[in-house]
N, C-alpha and C. Protein backbone atom coordinates (compact mmCIF):
# COMPACT_ATOMS: atom_id res chain seq x y z
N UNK A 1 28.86 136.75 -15.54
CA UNK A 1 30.00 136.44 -16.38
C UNK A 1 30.47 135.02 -16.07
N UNK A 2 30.60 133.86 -17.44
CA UNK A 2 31.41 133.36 -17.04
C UNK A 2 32.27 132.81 -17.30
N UNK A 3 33.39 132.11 -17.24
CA UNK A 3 34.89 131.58 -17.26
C UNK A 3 34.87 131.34 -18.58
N UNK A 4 35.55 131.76 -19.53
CA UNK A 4 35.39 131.19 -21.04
C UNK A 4 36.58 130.73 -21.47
N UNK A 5 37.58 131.34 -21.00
CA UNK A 5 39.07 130.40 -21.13
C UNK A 5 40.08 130.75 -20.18
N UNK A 6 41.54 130.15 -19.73
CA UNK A 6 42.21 130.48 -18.97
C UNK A 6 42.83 130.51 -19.42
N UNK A 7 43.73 131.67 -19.81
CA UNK A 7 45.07 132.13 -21.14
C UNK A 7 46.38 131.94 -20.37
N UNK A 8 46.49 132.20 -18.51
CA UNK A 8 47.91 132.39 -18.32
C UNK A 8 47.37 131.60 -16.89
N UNK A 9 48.49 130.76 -16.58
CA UNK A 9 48.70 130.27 -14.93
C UNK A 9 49.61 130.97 -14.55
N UNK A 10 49.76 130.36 -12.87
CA UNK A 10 50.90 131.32 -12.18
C UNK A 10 52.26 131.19 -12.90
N UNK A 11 52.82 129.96 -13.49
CA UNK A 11 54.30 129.93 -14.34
C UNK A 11 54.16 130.88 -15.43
N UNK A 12 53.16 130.82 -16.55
CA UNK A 12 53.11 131.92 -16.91
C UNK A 12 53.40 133.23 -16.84
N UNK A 13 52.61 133.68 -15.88
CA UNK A 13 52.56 134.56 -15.31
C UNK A 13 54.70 135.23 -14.92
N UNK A 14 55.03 134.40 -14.40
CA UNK A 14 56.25 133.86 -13.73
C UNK A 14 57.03 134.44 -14.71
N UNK A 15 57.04 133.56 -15.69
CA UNK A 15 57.74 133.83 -17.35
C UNK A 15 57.78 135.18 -17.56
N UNK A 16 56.25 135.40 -18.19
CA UNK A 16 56.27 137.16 -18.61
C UNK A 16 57.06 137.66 -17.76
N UNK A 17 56.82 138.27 -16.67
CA UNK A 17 57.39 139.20 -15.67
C UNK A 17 59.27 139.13 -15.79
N UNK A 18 59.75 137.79 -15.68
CA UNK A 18 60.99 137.66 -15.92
C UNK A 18 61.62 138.37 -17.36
N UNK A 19 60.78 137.87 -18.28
CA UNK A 19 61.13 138.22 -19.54
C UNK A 19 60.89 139.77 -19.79
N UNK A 20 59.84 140.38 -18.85
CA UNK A 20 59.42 142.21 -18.79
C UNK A 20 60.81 142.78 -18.26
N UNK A 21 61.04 141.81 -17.15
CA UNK A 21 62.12 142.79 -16.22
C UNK A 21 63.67 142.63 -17.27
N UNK A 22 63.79 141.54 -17.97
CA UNK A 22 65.26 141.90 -18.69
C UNK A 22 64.80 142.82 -19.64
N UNK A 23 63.52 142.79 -20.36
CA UNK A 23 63.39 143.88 -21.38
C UNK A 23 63.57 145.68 -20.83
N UNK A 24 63.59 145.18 -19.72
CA UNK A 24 63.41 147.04 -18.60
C UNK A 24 64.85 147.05 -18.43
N UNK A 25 65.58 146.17 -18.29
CA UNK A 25 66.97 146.66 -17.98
C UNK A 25 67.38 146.38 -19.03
N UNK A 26 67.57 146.00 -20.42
CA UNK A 26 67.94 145.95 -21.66
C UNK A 26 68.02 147.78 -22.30
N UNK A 27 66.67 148.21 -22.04
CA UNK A 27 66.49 149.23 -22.84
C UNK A 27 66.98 150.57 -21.39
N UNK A 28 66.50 150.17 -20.14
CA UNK A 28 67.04 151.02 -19.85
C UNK A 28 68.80 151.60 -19.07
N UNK A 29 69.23 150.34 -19.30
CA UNK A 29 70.71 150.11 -18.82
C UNK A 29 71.34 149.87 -17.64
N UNK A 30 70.55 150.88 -16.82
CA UNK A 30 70.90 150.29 -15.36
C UNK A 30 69.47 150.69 -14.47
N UNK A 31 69.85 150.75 -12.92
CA UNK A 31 68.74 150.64 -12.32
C UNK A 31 69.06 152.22 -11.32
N UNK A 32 69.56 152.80 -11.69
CA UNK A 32 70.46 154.03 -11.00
C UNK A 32 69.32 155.07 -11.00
N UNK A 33 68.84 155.31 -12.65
CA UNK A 33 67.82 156.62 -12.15
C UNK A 33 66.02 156.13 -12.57
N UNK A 34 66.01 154.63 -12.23
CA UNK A 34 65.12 153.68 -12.86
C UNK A 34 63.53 153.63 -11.42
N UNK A 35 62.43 153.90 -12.17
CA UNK A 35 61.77 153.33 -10.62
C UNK A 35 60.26 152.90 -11.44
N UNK A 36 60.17 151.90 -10.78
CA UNK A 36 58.41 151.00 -11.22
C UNK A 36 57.46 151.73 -10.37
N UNK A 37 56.35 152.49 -11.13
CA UNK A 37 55.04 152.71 -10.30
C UNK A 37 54.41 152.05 -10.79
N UNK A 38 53.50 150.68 -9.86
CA UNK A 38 52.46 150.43 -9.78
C UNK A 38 50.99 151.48 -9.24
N UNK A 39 49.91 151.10 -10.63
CA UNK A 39 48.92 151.53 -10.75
C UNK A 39 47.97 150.52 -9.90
N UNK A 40 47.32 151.09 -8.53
CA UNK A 40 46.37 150.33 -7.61
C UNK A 40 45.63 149.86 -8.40
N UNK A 41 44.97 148.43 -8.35
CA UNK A 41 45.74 147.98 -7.16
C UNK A 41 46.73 146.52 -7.93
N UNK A 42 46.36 145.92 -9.02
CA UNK A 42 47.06 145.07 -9.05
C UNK A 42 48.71 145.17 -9.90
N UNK A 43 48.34 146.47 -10.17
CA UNK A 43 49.64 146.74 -10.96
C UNK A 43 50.97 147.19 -9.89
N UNK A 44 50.41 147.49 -8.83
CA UNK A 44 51.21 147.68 -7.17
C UNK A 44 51.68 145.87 -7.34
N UNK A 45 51.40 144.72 -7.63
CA UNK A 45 51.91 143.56 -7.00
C UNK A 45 52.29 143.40 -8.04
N UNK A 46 52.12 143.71 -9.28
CA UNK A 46 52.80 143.44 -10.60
C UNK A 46 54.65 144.36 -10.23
N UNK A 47 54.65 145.42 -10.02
CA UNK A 47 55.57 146.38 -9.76
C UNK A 47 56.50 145.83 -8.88
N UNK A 48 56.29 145.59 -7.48
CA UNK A 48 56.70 144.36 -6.76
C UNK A 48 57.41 143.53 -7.41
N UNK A 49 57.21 143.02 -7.91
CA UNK A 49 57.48 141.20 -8.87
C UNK A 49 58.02 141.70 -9.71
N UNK A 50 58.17 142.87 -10.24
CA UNK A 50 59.30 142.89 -11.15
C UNK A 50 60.16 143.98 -10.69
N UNK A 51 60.25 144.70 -10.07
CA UNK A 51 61.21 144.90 -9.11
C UNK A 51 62.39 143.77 -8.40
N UNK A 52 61.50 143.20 -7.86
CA UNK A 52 62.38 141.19 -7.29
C UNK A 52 62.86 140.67 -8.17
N UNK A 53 62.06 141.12 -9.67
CA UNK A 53 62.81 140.11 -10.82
C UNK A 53 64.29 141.11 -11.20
N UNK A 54 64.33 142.41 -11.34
CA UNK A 54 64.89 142.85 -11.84
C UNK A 54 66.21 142.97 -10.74
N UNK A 55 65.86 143.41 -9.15
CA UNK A 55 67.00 142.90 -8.52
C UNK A 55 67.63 141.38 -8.51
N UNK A 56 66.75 140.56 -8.85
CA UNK A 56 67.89 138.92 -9.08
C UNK A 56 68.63 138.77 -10.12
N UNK A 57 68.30 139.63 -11.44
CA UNK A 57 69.12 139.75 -12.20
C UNK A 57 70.43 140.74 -11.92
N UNK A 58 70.09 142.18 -11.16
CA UNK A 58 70.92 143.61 -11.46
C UNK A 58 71.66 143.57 -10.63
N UNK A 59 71.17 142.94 -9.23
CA UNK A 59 71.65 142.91 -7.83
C UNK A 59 71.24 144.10 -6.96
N UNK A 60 70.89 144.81 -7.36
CA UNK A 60 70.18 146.30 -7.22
C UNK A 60 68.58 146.45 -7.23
N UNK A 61 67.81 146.97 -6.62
CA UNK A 61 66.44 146.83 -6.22
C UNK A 61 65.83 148.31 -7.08
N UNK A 62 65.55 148.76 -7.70
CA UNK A 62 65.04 149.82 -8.49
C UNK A 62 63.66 150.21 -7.46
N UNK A 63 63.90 152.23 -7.56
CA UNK A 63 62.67 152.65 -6.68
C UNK A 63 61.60 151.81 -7.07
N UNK A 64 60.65 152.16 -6.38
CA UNK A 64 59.38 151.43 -5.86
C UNK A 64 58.20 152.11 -5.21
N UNK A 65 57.78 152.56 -6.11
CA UNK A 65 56.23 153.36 -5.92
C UNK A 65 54.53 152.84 -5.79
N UNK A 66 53.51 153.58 -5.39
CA UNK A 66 52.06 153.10 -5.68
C UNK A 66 51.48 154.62 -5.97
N UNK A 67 50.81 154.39 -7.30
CA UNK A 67 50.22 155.25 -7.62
C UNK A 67 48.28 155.20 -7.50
N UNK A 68 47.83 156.04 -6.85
CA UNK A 68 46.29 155.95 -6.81
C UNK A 68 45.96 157.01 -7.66
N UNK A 69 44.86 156.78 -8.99
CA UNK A 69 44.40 157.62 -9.98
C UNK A 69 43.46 157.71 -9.60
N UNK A 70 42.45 157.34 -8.78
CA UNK A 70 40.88 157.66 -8.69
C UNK A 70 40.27 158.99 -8.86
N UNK A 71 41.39 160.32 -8.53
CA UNK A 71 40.75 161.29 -8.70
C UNK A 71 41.08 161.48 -9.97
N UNK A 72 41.70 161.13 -10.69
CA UNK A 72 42.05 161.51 -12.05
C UNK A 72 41.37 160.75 -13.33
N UNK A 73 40.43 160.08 -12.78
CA UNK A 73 39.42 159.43 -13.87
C UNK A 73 38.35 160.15 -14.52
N UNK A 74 38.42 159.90 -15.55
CA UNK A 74 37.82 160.97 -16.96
C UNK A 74 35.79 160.28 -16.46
N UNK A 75 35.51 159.20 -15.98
CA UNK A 75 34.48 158.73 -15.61
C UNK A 75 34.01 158.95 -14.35
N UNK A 76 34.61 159.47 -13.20
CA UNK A 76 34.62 159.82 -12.27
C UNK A 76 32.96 160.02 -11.91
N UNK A 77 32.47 160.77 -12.25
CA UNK A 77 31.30 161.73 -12.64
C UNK A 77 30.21 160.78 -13.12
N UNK A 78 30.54 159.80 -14.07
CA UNK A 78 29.35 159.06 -14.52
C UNK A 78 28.85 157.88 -13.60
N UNK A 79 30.16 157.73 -12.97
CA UNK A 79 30.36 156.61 -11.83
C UNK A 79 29.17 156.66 -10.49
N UNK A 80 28.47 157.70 -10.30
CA UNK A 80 27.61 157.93 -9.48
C UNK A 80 27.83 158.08 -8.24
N UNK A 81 28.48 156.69 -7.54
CA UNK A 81 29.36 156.52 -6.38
C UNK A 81 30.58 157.02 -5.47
N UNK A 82 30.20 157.42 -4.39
CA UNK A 82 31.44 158.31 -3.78
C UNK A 82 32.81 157.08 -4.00
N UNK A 83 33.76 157.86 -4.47
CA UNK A 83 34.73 156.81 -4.82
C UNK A 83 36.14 156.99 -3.83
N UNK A 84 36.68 155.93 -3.67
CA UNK A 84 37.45 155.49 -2.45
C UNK A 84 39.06 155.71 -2.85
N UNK A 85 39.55 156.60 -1.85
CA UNK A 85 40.47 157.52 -2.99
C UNK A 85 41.48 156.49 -1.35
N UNK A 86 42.73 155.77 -2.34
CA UNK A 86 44.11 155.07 -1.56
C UNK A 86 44.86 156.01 -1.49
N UNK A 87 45.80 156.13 -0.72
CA UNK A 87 46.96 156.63 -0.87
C UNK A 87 47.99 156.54 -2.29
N UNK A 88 48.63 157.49 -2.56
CA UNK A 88 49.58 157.59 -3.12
C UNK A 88 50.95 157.53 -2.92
N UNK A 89 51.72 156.87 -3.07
CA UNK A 89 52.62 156.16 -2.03
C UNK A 89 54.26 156.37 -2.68
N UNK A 90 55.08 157.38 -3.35
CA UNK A 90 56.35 157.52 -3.97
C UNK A 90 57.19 158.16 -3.32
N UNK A 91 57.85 157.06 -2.64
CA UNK A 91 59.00 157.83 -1.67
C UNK A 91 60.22 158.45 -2.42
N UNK A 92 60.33 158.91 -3.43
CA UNK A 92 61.19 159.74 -4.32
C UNK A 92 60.16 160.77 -5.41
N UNK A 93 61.77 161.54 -5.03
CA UNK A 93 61.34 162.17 -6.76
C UNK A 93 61.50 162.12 -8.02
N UNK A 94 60.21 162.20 -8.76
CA UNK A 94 60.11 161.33 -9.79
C UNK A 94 60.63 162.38 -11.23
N UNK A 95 61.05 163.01 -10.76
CA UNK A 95 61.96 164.37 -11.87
C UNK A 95 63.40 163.71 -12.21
N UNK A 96 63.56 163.95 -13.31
CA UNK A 96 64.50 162.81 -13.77
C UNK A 96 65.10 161.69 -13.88
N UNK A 97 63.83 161.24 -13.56
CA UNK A 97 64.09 159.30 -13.64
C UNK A 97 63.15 158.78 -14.65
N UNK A 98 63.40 157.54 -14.80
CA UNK A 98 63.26 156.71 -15.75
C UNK A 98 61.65 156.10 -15.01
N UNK A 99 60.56 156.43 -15.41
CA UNK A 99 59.80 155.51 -14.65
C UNK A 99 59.21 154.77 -15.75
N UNK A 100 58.79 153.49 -15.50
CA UNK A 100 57.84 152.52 -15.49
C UNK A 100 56.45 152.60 -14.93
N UNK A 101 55.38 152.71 -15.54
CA UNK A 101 54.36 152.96 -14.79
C UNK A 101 54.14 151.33 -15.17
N UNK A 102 53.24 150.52 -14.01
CA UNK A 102 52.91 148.93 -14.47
C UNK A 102 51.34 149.10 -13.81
N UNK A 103 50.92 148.36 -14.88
CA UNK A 103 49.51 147.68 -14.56
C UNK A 103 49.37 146.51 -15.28
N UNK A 104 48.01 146.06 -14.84
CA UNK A 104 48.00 144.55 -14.81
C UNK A 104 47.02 144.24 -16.48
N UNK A 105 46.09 145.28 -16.94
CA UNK A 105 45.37 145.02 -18.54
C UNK A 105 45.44 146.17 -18.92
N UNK A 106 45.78 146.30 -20.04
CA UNK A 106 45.66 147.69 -21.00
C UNK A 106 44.36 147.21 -22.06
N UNK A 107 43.22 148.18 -21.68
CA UNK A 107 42.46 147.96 -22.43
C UNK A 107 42.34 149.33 -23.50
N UNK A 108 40.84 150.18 -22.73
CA UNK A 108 40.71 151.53 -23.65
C UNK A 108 42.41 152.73 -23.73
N UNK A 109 42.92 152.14 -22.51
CA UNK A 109 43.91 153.34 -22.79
C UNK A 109 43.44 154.61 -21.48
N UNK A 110 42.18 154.99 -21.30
CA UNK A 110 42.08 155.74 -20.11
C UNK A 110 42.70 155.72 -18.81
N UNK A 111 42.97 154.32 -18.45
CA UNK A 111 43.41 154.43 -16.83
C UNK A 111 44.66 155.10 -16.86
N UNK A 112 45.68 154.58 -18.17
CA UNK A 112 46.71 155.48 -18.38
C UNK A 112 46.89 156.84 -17.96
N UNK A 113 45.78 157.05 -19.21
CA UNK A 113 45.90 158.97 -19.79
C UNK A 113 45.91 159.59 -17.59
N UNK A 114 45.10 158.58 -16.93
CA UNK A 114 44.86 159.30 -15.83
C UNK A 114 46.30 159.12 -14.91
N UNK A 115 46.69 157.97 -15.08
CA UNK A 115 48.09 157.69 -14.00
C UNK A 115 49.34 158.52 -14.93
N UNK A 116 48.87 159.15 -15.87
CA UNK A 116 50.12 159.87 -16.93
C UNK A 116 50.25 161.14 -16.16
N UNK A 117 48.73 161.18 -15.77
CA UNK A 117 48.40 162.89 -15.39
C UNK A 117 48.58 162.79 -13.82
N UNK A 118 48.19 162.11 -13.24
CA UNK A 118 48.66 161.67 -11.92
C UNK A 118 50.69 161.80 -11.77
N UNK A 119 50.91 160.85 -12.48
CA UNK A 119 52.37 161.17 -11.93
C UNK A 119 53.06 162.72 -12.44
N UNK A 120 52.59 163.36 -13.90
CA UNK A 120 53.29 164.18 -14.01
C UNK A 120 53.08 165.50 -13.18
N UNK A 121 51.78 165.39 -12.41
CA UNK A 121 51.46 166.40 -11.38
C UNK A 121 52.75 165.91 -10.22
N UNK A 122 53.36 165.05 -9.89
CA UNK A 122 54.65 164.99 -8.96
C UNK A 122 55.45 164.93 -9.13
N UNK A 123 55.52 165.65 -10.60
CA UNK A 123 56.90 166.41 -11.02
C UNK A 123 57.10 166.00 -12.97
N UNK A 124 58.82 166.25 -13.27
CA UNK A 124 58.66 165.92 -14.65
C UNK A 124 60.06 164.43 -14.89
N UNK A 125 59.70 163.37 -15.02
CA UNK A 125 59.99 162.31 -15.36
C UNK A 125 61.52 162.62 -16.56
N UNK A 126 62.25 162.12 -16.64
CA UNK A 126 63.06 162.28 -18.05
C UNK A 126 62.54 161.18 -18.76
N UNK A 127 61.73 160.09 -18.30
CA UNK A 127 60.70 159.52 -19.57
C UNK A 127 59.61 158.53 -18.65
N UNK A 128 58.69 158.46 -19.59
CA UNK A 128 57.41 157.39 -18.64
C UNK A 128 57.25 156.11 -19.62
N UNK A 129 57.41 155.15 -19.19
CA UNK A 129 57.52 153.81 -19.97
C UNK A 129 56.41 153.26 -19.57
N UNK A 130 55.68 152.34 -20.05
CA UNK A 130 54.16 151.58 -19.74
C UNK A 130 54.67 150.18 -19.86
N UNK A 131 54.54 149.41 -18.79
CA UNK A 131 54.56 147.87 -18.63
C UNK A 131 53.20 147.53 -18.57
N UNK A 132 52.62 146.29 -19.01
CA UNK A 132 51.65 145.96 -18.74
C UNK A 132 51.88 144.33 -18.33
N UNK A 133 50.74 143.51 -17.76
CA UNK A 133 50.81 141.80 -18.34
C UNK A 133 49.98 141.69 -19.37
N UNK A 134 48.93 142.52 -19.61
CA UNK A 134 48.08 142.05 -20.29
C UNK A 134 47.69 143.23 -21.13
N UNK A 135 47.74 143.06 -23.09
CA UNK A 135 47.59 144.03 -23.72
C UNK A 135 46.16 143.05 -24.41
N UNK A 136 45.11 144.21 -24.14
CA UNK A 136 43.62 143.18 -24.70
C UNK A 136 43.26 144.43 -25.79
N UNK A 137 43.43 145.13 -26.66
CA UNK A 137 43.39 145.86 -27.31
C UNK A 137 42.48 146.81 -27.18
N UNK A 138 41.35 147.50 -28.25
CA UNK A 138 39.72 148.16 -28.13
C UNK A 138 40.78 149.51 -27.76
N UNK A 139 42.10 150.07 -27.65
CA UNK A 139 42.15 151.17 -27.72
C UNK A 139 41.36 152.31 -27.79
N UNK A 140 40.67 153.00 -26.86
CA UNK A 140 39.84 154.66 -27.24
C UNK A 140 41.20 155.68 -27.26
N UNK A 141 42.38 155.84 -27.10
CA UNK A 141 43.44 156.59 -26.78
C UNK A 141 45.25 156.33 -27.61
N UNK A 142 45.55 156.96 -27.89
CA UNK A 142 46.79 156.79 -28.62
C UNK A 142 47.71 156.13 -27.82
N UNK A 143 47.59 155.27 -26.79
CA UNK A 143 48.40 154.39 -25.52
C UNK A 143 49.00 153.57 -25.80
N UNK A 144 50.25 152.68 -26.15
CA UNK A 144 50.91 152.25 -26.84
C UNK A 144 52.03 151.42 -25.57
N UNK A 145 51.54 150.10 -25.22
CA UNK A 145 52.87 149.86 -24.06
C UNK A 145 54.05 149.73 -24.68
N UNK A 146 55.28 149.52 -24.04
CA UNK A 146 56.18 149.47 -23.94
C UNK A 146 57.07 147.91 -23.73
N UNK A 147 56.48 147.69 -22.74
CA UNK A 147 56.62 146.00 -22.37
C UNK A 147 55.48 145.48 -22.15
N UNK A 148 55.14 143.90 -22.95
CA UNK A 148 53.86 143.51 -22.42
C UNK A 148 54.08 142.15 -22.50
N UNK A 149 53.18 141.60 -20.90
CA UNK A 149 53.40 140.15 -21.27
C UNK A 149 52.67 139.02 -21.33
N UNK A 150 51.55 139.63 -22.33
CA UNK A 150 50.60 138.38 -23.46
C UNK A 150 49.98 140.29 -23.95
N UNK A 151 49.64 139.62 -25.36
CA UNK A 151 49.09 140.28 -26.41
C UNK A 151 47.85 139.32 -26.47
N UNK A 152 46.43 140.02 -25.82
CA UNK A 152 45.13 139.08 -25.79
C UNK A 152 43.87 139.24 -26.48
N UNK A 153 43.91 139.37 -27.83
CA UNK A 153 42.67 139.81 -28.47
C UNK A 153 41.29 139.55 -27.58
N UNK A 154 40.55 140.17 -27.79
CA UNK A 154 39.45 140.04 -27.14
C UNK A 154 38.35 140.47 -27.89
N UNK A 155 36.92 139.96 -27.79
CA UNK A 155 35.74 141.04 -28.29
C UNK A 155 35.82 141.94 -27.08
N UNK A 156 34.50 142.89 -27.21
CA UNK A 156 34.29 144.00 -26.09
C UNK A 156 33.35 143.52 -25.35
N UNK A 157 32.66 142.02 -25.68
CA UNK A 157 31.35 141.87 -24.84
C UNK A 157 32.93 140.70 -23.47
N UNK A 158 33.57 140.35 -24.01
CA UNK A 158 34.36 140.13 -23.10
C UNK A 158 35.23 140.92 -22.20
N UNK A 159 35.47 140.06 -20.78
CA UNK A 159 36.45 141.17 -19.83
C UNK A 159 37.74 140.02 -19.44
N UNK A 160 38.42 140.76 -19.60
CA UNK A 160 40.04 140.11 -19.29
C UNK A 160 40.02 139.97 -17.42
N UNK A 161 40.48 138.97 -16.86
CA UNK A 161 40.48 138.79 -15.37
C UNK A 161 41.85 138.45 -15.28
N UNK A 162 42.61 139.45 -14.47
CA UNK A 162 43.91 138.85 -13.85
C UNK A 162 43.66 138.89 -12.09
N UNK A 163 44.29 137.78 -11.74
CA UNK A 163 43.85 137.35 -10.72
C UNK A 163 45.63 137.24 -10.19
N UNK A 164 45.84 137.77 -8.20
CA UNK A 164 46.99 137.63 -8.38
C UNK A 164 46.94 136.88 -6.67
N UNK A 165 48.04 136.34 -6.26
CA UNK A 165 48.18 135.72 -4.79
C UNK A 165 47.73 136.76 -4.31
N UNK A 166 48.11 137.76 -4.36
CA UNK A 166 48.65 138.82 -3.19
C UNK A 166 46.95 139.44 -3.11
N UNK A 167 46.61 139.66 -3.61
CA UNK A 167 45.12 140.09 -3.56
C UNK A 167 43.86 139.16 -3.89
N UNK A 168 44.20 137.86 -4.71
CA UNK A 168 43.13 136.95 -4.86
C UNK A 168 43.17 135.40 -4.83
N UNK A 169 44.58 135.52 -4.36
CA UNK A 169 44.87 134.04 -3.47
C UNK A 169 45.11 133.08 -4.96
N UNK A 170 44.77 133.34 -5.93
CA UNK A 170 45.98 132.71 -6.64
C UNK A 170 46.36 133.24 -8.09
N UNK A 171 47.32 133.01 -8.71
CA UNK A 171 47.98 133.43 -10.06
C UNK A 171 47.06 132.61 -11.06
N UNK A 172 46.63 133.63 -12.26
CA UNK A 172 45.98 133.28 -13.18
C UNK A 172 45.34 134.56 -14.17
N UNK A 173 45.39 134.01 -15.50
CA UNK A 173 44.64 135.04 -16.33
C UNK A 173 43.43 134.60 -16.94
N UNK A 174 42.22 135.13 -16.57
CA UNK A 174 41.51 134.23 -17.43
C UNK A 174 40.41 135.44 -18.10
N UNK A 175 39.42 134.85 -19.39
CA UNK A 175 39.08 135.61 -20.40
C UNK A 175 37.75 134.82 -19.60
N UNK A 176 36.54 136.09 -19.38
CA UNK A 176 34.90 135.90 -18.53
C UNK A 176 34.35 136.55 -19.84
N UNK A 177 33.32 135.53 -20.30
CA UNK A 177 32.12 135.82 -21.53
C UNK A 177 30.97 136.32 -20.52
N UNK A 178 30.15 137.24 -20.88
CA UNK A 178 28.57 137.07 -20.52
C UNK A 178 27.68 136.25 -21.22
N UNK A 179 26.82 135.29 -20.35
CA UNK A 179 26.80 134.40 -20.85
C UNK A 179 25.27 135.23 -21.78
N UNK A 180 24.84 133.58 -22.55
CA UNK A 180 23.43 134.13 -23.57
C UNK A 180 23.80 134.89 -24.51
């Protein structure tokens, strides 16, 4: 694969998230029965960062979760490979709160359907909201975010790359062609 354009830098990046976190406290009012699960692994540092964004605005720090779906993948099976199951990490209960699930690309819609089924196995939510940074379309699933911050058409022979400090040493979005 290689580099075919770079759609978002770290200010970018910066922007969206600011502009996600007033849209999360706009619609959801306060931060009282409010909590962000990040989906491992980069939607965990996305969750983070807007958590920070949303306490510099609220003054208030909203729960703060990590969700691991690996066992809940519909591909699991085709994958061949013994697969490397993280912790699941929600120091509350997630029964009547407001969650945010965040990840970092919404593509087919599957990783969802699995972190949908993942969290509602730890209880029942009074609603599940989907943040994303990156909506690249090709939908297989009726998945529909909520907050998103870039809308990135794509073909399917392309793959969306978000790249973040915290795991790849620096901020950036960029669109990888195969080449030929």
């Amino acid at each position: 694969m290689r580099e075919k354009a770079r759609v978002m830098d770290a200010e970018a990046i910066r922007r969206a998230l600011t502009r996600m976190a007033h849209e999360i406290l706009e619609r959801n009012k306060t931060t009282e029965r409010l909590a962000l699960v990040g989906i491992r692994t980069r939607g965990v540092h996305l969750a983070e960062r807007l958590a920070r964004a949303i306490e510099a605005i609220e003054g208030h720090r909203p729960a703060l979760g990590v969700l691991d779906i690996t066992l809940y993948r519909d591909d699991l099976a085709a994958r061949g490979d013994r697969p490397v199951v993280h912790q699941t990490a929600i120091p509350f209960g997630v029964g009547g709160r407001d969650v945010v699930l965040v990840d970092d690309v919404l593509f087919t819609g599957r990783t969802v359907r699995a972190a949908l089924d993942a969290l509602i196995d730890l209880g029942r939510p009074a609603s599940i909201q989907l943040a994303v940074l990156v909506d690249r379309g090709h939908r297989e699933l009726p998945i529909r975010p909520d907050y998103v911050g870039k809308n990135l058409p794509t073909s399917r022979r392309e793959e969306v790359a978000v790249r973040l400090r915290e795991s790849d040493g620096r901020d950036e979005v960029v669109i990888l062609d195969a080449e030929g």
